[in-house]
N, C-alpha and C. Protein backbone atom coordinates (compact mmCIF):
# COMPACT_ATOMS: atom_id res chain seq x y z
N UNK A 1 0.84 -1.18 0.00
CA UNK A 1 0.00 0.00 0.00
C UNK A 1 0.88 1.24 0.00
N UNK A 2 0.66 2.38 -0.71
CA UNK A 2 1.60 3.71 -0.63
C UNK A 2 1.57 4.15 0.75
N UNK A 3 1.86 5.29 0.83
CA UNK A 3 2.25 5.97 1.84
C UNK A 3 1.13 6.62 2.62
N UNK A 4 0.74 5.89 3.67
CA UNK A 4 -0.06 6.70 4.53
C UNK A 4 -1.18 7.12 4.38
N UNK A 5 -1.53 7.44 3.09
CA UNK A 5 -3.57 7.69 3.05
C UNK A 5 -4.43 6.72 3.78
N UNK A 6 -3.91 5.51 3.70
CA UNK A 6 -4.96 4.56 4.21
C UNK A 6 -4.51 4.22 5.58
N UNK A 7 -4.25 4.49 6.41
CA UNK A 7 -3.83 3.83 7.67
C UNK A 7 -4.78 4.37 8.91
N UNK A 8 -6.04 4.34 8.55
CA UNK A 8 -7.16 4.55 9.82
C UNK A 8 -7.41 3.07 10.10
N UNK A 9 -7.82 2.97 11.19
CA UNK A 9 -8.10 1.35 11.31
C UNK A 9 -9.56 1.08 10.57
N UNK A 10 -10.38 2.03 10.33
CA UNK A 10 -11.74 1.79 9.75
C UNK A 10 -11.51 2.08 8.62
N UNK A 11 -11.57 0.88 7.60
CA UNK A 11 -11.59 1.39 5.85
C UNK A 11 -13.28 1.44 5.14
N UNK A 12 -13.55 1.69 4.85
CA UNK A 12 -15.24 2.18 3.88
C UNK A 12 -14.84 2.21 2.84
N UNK A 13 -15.61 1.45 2.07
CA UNK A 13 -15.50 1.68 0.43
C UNK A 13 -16.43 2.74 0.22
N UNK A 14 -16.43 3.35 -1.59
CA UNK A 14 -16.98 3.79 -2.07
C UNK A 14 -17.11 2.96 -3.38
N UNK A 15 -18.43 2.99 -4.27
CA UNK A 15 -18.20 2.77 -5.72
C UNK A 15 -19.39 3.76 -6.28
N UNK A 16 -18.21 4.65 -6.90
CA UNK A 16 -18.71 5.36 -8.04
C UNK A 16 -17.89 5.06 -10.04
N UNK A 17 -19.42 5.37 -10.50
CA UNK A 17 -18.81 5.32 -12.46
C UNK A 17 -18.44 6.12 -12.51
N UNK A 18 -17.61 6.62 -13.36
CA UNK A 18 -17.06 7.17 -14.55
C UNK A 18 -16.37 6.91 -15.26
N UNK A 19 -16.72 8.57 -16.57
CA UNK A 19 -16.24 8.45 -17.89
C UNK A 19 -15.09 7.44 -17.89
N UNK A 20 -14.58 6.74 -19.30
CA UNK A 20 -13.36 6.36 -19.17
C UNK A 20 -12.28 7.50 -19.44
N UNK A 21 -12.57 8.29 -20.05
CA UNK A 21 -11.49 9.01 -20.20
C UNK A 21 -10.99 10.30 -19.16
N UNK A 22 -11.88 10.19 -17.74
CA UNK A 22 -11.62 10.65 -16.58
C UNK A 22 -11.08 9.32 -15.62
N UNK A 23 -10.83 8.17 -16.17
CA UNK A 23 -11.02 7.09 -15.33
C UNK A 23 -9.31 7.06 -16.03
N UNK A 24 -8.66 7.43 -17.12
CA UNK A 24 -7.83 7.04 -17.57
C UNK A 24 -6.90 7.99 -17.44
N UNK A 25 -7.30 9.47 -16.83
CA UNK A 25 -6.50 10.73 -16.66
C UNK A 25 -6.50 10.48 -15.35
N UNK A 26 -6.86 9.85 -14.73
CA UNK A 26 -7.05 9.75 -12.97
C UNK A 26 -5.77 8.70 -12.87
N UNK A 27 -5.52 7.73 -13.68
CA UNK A 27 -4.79 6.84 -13.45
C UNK A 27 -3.65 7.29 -13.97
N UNK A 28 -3.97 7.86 -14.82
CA UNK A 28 -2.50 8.43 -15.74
C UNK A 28 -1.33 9.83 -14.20
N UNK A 29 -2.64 10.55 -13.80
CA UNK A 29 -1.74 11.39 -12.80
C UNK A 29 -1.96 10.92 -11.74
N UNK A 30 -2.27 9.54 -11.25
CA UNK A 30 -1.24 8.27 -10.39
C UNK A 30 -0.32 7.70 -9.94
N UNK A 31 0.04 7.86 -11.39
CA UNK A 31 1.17 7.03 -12.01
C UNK A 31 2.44 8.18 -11.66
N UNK A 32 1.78 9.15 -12.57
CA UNK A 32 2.77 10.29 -12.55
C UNK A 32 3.37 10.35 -10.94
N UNK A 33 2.38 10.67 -10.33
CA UNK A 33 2.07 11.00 -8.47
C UNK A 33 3.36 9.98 -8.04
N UNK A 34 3.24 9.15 -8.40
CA UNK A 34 4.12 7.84 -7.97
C UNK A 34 3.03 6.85 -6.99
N UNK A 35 2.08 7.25 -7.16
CA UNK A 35 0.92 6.60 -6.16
C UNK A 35 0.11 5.57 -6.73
N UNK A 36 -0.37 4.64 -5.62
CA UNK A 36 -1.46 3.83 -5.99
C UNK A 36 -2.53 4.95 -6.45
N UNK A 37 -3.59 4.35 -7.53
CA UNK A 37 -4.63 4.61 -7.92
C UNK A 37 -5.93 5.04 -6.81
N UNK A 38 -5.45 3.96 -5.94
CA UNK A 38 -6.47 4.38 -4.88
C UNK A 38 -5.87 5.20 -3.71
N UNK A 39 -4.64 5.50 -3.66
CA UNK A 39 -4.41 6.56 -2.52
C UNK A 39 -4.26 7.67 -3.22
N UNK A 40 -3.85 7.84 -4.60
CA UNK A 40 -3.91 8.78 -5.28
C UNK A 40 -5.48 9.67 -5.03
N UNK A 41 -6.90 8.89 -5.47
CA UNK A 41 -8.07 9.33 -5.37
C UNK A 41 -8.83 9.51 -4.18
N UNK A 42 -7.97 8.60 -3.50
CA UNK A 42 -8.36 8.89 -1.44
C UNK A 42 -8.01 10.66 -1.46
N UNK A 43 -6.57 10.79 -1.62
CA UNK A 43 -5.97 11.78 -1.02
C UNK A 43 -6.33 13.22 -2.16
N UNK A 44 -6.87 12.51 -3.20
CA UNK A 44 -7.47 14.10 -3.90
C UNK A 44 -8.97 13.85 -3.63
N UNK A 45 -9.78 12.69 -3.13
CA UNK A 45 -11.31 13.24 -2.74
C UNK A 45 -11.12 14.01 -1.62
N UNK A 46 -9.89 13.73 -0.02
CA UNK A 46 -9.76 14.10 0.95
C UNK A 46 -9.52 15.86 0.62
N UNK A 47 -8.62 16.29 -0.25
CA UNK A 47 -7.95 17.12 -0.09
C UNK A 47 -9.04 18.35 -0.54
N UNK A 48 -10.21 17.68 -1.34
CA UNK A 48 -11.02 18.40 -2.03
C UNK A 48 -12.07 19.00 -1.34
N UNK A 49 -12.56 17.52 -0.56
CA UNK A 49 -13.72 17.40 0.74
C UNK A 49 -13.45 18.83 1.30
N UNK A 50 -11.78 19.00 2.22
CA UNK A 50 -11.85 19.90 2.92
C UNK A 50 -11.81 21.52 2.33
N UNK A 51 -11.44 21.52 0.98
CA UNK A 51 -11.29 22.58 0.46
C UNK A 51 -12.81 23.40 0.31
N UNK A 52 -13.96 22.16 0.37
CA UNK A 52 -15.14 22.84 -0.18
C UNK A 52 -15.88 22.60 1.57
N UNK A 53 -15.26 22.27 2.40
CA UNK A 53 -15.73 22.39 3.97
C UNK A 53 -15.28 23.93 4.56
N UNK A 54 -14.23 23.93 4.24
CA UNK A 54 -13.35 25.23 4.56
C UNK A 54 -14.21 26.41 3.95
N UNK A 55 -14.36 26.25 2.57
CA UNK A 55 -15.22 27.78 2.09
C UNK A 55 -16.39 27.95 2.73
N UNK A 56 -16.83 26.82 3.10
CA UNK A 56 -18.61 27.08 3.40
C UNK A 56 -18.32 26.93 5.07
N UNK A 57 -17.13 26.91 5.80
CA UNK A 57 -17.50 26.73 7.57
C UNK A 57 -16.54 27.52 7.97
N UNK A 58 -15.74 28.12 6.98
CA UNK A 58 -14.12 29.03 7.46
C UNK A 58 -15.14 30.45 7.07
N UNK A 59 -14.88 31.41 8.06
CA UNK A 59 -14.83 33.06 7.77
C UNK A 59 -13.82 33.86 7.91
N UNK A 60 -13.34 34.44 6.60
CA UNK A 60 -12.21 35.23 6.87
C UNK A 60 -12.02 36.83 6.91
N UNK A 61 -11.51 37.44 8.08
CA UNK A 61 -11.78 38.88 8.18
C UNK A 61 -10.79 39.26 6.81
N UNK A 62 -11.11 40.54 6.89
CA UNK A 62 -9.90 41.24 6.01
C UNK A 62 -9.33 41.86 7.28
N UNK A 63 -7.82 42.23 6.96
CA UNK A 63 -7.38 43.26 8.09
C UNK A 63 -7.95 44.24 8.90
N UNK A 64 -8.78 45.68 8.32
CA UNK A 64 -9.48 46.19 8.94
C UNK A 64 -10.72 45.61 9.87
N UNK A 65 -11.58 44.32 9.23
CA UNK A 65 -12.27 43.96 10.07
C UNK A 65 -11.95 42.41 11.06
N UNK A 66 -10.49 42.21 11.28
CA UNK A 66 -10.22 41.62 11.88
C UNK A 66 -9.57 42.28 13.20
N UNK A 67 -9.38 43.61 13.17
CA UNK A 67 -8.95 44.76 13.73
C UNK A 67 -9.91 45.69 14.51
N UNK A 68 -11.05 45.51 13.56
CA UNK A 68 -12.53 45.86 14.40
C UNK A 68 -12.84 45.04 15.44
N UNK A 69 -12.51 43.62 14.98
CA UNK A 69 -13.22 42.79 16.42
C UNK A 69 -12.44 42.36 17.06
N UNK A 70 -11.21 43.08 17.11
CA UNK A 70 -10.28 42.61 18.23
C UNK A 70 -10.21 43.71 19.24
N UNK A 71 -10.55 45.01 18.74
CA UNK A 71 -11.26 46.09 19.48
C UNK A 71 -12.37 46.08 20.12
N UNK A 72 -13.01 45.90 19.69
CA UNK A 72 -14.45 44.97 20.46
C UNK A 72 -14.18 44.51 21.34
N UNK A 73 -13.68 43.08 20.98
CA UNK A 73 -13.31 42.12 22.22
C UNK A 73 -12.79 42.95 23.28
N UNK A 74 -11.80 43.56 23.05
CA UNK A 74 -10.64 44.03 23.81
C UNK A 74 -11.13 45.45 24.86
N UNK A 75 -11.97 46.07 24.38
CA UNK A 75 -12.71 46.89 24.40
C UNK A 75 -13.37 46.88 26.22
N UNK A 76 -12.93 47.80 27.23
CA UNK A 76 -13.42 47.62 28.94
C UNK A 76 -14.74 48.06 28.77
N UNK A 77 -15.79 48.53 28.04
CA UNK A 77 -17.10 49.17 27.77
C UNK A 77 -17.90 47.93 28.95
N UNK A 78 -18.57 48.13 29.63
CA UNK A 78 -19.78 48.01 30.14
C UNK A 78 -20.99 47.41 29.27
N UNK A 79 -21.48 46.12 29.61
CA UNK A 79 -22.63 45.65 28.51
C UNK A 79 -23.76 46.47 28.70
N UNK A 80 -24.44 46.41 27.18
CA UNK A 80 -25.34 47.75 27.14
C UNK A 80 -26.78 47.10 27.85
N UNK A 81 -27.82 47.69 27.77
CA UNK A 81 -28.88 47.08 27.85
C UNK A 81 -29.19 45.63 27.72
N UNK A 82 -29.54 45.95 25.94
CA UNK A 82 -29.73 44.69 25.23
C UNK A 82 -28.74 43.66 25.52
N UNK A 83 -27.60 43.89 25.47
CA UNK A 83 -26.47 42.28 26.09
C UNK A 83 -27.17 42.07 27.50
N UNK A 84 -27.53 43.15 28.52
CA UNK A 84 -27.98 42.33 29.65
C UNK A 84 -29.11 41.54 30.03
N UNK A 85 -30.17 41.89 29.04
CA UNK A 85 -31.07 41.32 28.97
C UNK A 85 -31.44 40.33 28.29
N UNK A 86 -30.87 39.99 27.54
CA UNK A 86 -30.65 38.67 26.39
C UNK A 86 -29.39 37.78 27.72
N UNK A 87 -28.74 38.34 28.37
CA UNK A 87 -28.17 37.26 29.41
C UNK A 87 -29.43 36.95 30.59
N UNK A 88 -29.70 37.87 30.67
CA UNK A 88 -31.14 37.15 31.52
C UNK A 88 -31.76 36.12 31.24
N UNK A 89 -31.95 36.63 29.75
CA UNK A 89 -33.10 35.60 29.37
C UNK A 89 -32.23 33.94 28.71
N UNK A 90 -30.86 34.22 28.50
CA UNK A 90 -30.47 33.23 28.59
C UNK A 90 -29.71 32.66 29.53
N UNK A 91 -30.07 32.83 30.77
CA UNK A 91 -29.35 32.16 32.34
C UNK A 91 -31.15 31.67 32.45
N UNK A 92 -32.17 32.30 32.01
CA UNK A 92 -33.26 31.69 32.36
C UNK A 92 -33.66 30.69 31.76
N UNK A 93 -33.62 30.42 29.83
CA UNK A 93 -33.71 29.25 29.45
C UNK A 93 -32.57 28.27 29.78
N UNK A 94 -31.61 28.41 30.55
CA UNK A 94 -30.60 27.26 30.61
C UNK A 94 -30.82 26.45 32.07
N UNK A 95 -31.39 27.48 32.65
CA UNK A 95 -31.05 27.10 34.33
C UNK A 95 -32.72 26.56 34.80
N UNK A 96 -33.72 26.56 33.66
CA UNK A 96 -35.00 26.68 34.01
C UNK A 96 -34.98 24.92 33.49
């Protein structure tokens, strides 16, 4: 087995079709990879999974507004009203 994609103790298959001529470029930059076929496609479904987890669960400030809410945070201000009363009401649904 190559290097390390597969070494969870729980293995799961998948079976999906495709084209041959995605079935034959998959194997072809495998080969290239120096990789098995199947750690080759483990480690580019894995690498992909997280790329399209990351856009949709990662938020990224830009400088200025990563700078805003570290001011905020940082910020000795006194909670206003509304923060104290939304803690009321949530020490009351938790503790009730």
């Amino acid at each position: 087995m190559g290097a390390g994609v597969l070494t969870e103790s729980k293995i799961e298959r998948m079976h999906f079709r495709l084209p041959r001529a995605v079935k034959e470029r998959v194997e072809k930059a495998a080969i290239v990879s120096g990789q098995t076929l199947t750690d080759f496609a483990v480690s580019v479904l894995a690498s992909s999974a997280n790329e399209v987890l990351e856009r949709n669960y990662v938020t990224t400030l830009s400088d200025r507004d990563r700078d805003k809410l570290f001011a905020l945070l940082n910020a000795d201000d006194e909670p206003g009203e509304g923060l104290r009363e939304a803690m009321k009401t949530h020490k009351k649904l938790v503790t009730d």
